[in-house]
PDB file of N, CA and C in Angstrom:
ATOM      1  N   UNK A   1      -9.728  18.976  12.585  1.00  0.00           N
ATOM      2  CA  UNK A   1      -9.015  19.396  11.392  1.00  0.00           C
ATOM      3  C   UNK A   1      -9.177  18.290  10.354  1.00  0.00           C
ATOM      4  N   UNK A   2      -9.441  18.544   9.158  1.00  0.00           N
ATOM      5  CA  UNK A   2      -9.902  17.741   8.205  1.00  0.00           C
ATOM      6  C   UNK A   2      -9.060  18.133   6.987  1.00  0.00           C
ATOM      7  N   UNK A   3      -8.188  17.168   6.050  1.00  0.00           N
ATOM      8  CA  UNK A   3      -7.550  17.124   4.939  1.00  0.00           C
ATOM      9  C   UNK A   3      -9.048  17.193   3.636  1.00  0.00           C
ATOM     10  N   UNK A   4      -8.709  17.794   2.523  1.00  0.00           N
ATOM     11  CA  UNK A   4      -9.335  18.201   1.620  1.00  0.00           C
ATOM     12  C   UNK A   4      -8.959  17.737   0.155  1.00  0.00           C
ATOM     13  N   UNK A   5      -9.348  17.036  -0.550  1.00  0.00           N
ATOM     14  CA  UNK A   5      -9.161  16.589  -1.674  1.00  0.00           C
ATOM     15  C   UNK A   5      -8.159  15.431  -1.948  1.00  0.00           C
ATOM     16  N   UNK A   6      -7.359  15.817  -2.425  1.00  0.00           N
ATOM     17  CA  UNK A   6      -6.105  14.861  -2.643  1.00  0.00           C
ATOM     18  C   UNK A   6      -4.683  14.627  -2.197  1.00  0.00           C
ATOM     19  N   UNK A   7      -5.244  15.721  -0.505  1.00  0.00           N
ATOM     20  CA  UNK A   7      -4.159  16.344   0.819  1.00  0.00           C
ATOM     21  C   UNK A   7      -3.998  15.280   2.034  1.00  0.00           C
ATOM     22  N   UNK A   8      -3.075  15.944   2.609  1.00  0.00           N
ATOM     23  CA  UNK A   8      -2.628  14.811   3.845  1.00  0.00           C
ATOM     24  C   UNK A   8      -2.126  15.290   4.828  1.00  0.00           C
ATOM     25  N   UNK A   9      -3.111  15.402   6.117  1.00  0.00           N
ATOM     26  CA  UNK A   9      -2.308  16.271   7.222  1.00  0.00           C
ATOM     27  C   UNK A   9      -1.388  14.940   8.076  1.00  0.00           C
ATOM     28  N   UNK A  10      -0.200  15.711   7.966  1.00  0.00           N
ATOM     29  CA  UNK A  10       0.948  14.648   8.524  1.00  0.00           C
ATOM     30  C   UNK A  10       1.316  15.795   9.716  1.00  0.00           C
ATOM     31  N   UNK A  11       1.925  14.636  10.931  1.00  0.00           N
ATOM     32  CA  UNK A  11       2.273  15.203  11.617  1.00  0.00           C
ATOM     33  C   UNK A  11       3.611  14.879  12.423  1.00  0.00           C
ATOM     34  N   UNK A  12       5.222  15.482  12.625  1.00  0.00           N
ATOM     35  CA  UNK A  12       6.485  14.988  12.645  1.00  0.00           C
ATOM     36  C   UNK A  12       6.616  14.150  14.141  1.00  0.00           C
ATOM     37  N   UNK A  13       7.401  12.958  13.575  1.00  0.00           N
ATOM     38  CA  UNK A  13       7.554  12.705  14.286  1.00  0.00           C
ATOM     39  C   UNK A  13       8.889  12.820  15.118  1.00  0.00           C
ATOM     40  N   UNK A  14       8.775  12.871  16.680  1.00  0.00           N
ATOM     41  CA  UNK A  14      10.165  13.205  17.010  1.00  0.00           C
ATOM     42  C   UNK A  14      11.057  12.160  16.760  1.00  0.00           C
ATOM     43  N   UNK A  15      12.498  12.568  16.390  1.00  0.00           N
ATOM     44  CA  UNK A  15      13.767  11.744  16.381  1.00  0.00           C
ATOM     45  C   UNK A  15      14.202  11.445  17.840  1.00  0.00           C
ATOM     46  N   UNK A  16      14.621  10.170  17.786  1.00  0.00           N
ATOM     47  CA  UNK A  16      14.903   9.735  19.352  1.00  0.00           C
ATOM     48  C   UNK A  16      16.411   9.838  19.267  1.00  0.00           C
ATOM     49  N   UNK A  17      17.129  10.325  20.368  1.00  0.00           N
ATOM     50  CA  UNK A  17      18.264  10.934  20.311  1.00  0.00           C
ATOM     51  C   UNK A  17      19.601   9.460  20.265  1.00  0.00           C
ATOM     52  N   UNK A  18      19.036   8.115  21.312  1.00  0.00           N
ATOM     53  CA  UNK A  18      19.601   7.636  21.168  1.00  0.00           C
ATOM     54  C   UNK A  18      18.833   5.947  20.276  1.00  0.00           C
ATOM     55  N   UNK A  19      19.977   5.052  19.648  1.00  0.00           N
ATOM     56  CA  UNK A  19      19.448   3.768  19.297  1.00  0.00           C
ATOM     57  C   UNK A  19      18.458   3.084  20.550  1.00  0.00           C
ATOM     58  N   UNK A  20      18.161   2.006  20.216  1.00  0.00           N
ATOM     59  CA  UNK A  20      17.717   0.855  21.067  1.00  0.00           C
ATOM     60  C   UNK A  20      19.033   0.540  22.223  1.00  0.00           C
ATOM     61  N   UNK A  21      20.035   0.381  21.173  1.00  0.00           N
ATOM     62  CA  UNK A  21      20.933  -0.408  22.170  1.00  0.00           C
ATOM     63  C   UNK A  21      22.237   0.618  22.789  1.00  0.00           C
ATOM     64  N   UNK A  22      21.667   2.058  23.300  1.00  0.00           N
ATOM     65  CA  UNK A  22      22.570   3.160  23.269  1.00  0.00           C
ATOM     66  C   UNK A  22      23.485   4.004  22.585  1.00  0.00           C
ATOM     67  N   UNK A  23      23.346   3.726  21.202  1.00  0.00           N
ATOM     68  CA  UNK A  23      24.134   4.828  20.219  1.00  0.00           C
ATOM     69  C   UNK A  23      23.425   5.936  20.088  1.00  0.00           C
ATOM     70  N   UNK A  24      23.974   6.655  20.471  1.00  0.00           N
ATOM     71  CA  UNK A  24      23.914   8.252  19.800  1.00  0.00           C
ATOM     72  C   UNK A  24      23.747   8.418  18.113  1.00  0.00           C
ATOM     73  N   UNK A  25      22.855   9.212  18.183  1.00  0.00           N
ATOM     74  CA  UNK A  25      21.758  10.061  16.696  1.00  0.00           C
ATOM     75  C   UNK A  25      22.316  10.745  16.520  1.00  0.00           C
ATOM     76  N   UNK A  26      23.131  11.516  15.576  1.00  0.00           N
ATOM     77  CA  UNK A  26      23.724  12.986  15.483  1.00  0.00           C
ATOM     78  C   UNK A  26      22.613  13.703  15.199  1.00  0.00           C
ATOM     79  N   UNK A  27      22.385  14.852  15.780  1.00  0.00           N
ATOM     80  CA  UNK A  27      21.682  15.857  15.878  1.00  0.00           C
ATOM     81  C   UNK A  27      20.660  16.274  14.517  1.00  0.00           C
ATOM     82  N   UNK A  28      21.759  16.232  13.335  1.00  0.00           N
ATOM     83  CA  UNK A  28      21.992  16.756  12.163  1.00  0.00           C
ATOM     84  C   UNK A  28      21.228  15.528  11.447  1.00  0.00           C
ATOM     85  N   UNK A  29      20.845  14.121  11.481  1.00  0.00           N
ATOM     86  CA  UNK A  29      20.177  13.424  11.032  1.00  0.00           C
ATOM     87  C   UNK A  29      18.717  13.766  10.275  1.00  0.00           C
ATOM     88  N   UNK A  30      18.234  13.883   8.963  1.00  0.00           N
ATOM     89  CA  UNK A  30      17.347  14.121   8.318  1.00  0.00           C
ATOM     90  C   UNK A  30      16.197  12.894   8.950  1.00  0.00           C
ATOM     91  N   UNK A  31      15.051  13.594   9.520  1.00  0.00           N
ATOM     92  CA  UNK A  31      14.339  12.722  10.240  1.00  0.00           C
ATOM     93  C   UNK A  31      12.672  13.331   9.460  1.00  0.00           C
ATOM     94  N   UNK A  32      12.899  14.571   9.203  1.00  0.00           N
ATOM     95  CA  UNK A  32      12.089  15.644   9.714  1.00  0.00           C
ATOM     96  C   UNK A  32      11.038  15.255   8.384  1.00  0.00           C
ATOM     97  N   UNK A  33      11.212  14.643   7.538  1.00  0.00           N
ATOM     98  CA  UNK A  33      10.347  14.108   6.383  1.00  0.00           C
ATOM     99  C   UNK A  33       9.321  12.513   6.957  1.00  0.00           C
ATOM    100  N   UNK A  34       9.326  12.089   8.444  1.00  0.00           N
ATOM    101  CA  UNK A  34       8.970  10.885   8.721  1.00  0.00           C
ATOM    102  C   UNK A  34       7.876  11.681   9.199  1.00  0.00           C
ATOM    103  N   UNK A  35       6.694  11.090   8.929  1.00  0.00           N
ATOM    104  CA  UNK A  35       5.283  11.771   9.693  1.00  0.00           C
ATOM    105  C   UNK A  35       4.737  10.459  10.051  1.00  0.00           C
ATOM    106  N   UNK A  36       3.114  11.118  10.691  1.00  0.00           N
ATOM    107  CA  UNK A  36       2.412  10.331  11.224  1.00  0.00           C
ATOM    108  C   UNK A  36       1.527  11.088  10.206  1.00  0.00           C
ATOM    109  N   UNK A  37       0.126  10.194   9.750  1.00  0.00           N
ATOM    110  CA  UNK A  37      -0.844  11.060   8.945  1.00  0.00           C
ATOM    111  C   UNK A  37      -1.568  11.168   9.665  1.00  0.00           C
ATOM    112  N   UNK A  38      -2.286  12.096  10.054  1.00  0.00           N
ATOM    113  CA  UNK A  38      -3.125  12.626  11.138  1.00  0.00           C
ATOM    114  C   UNK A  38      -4.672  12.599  10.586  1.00  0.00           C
ATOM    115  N   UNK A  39      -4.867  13.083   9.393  1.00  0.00           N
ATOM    116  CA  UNK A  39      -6.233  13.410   8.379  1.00  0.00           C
ATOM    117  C   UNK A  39      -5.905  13.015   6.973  1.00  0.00           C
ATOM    118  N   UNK A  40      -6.772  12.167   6.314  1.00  0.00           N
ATOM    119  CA  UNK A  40      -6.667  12.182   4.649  1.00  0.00           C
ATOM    120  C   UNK A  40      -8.058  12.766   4.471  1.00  0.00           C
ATOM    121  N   UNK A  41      -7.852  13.683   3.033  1.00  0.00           N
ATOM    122  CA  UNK A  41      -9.193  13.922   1.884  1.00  0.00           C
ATOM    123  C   UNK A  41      -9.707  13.058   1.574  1.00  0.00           C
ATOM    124  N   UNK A  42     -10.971  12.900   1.105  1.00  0.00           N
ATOM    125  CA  UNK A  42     -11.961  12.178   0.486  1.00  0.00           C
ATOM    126  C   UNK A  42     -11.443  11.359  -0.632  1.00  0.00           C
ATOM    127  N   UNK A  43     -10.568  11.919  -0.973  1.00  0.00           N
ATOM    128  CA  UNK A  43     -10.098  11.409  -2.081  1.00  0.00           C
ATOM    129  C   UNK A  43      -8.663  10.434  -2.302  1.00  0.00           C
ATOM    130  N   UNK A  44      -8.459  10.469  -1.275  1.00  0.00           N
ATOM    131  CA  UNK A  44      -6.702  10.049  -1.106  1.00  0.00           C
ATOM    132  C   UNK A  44      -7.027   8.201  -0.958  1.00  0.00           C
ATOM    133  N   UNK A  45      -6.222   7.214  -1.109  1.00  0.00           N
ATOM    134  CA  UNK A  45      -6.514   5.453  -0.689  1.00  0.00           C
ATOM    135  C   UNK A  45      -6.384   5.984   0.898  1.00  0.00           C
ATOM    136  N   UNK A  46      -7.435   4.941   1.622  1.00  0.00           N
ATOM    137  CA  UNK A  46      -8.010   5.348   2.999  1.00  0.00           C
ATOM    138  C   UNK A  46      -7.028   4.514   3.342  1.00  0.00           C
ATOM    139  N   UNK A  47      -5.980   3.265   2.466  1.00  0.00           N
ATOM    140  CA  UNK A  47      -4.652   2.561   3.409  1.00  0.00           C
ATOM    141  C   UNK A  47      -4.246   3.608   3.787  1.00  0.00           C
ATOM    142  N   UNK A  48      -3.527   4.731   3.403  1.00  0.00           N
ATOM    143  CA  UNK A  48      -2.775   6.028   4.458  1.00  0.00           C
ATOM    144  C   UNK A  48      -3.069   6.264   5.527  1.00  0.00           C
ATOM    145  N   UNK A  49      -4.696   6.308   5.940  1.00  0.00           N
ATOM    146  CA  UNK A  49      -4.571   7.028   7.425  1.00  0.00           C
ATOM    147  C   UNK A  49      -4.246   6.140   8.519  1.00  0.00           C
ATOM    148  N   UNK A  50      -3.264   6.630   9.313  1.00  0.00           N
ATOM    149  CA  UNK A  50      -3.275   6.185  10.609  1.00  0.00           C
ATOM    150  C   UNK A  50      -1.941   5.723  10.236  1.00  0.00           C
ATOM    151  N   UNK A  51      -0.838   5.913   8.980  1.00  0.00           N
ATOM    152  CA  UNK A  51       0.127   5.055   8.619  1.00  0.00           C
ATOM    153  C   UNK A  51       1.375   5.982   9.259  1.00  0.00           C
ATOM    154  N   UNK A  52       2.540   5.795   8.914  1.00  0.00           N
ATOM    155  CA  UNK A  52       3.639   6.637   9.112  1.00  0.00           C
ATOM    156  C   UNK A  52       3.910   6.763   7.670  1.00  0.00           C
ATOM    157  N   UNK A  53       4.842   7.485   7.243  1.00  0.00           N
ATOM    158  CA  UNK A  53       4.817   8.043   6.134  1.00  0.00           C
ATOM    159  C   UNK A  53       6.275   8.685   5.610  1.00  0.00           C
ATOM    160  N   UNK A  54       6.500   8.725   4.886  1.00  0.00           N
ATOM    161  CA  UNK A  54       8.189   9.766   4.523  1.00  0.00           C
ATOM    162  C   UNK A  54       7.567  10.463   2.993  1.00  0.00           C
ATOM    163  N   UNK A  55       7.597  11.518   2.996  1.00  0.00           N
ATOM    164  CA  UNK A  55       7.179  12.367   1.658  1.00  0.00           C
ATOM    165  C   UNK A  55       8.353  13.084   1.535  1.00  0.00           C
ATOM    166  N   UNK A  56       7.752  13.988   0.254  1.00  0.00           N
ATOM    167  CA  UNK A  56       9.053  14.510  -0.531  1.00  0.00           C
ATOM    168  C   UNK A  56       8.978  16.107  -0.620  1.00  0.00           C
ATOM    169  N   UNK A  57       7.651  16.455  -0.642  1.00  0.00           N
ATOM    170  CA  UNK A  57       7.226  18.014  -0.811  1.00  0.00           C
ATOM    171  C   UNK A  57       6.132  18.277   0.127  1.00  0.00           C
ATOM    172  N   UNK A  58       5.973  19.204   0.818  1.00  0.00           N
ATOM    173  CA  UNK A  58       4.894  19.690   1.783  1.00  0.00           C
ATOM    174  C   UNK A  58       5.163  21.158   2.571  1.00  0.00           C
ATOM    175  N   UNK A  59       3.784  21.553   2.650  1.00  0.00           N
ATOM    176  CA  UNK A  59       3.885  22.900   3.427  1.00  0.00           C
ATOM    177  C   UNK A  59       3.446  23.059   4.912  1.00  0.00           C
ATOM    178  N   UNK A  60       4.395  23.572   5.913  1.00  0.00           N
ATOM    179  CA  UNK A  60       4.394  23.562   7.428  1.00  0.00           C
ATOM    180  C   UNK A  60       3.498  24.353   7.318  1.00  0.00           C
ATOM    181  N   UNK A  61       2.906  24.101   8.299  1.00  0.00           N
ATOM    182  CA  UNK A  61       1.685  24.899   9.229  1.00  0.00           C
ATOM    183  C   UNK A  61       1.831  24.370  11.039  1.00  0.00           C
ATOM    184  N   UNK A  62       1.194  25.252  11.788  1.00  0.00           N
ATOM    185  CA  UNK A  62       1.144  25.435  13.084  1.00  0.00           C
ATOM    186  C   UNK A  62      -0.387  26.083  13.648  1.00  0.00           C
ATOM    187  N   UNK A  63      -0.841  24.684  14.091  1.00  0.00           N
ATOM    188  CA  UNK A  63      -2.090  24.512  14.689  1.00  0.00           C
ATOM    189  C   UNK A  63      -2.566  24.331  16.210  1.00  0.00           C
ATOM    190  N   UNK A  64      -2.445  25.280  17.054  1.00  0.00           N
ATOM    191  CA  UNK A  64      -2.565  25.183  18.196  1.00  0.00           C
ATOM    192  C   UNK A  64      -1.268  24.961  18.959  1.00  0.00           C
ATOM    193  N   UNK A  65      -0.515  25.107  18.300  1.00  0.00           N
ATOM    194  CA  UNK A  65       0.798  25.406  18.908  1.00  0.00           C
ATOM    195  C   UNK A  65       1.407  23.544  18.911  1.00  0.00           C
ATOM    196  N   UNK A  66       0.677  23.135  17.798  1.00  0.00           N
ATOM    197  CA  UNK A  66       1.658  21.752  17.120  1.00  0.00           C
ATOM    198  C   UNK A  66       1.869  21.961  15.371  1.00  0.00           C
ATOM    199  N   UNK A  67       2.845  21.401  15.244  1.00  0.00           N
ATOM    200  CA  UNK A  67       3.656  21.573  14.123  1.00  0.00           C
ATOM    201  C   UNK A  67       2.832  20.645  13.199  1.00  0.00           C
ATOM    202  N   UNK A  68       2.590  20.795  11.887  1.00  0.00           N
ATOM    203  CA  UNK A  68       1.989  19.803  11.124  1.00  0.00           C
ATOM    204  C   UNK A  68       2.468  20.274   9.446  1.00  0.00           C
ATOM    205  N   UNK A  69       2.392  19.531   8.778  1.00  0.00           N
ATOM    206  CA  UNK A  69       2.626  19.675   7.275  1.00  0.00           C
ATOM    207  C   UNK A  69       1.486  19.066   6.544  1.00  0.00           C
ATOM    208  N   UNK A  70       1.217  19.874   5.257  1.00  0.00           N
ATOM    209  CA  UNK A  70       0.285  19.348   4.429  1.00  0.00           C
ATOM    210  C   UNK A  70       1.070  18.896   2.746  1.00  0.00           C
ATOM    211  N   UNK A  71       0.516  18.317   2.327  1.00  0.00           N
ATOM    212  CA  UNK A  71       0.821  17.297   1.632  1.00  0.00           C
ATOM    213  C   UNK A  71       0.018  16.464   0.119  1.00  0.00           C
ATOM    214  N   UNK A  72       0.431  15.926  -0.963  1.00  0.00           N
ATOM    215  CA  UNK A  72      -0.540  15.530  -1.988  1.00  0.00           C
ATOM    216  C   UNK A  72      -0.205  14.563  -1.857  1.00  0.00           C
ATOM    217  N   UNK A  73      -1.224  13.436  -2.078  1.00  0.00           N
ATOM    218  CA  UNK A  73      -0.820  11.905  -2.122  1.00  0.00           C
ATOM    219  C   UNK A  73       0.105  11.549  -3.199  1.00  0.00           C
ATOM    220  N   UNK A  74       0.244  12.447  -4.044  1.00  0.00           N
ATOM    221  CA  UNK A  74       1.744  11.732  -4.774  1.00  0.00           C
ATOM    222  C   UNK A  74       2.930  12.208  -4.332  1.00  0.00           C
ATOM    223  N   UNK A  75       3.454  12.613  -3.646  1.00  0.00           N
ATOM    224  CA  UNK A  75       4.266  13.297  -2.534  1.00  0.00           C
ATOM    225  C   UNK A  75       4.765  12.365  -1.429  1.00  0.00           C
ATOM    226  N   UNK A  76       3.878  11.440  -1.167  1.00  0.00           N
ATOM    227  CA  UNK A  76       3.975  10.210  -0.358  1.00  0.00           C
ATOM    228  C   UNK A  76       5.198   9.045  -0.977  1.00  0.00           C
ATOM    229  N   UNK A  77       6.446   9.530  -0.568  1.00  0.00           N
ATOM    230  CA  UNK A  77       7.296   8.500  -1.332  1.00  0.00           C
ATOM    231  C   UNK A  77       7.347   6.727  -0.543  1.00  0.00           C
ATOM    232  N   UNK A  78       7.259   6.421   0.929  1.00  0.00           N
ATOM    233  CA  UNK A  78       7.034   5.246   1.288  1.00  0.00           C
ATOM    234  C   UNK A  78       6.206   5.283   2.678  1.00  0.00           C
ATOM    235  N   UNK A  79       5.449   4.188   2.671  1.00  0.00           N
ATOM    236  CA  UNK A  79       4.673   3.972   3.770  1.00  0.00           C
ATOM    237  C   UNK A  79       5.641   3.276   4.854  1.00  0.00           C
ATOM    238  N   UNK A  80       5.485   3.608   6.034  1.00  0.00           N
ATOM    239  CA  UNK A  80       6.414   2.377   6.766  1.00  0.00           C
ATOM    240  C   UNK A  80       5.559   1.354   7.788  1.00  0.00           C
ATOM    241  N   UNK A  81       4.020   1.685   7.970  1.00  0.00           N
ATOM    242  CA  UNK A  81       3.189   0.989   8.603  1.00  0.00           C
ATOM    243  C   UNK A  81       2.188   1.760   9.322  1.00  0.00           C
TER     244      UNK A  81
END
């Protein structure tokens, strides 16, 4: 699967239910905007791939029975590594 132009296949990452040091996650925690970038376009800065990511706008898709979102590189609000 290959991203196209100025796109970004991200892919979610799961929320871990509890902290490091045993606290409980409430369920309800907005997680669901943290990706992994899976594919960048030709066109996108090649720092993105392989980064984690938090964006702001994107459209779900379901590829082989995994969840993925696509994405424009200005949509990319912070990198986290």
């Amino acid at each position: 699967m290959q991203a196209y132009g100025k796109n970004l296949i991200l892919r979610p990452i799961k929320g871990k239910d509890r902290t490091d040091t045993g606290l409980w996650i409430p369920s309800d925690t907005d997680t669901k905007n943290t990706c992994d970038v899976v594919s960048i376009g030709p066109e996108v800065d090649k720092e993105l791939d392989g980064k984690k990511v938090i964006f702001r706008n994107a459209n779900s898709f379901t590829y082989r029975g995994v969840d993925y979102f696509v994405c424009k590189e200005e949509e990319i609000l912070v990198v986290l590594g």
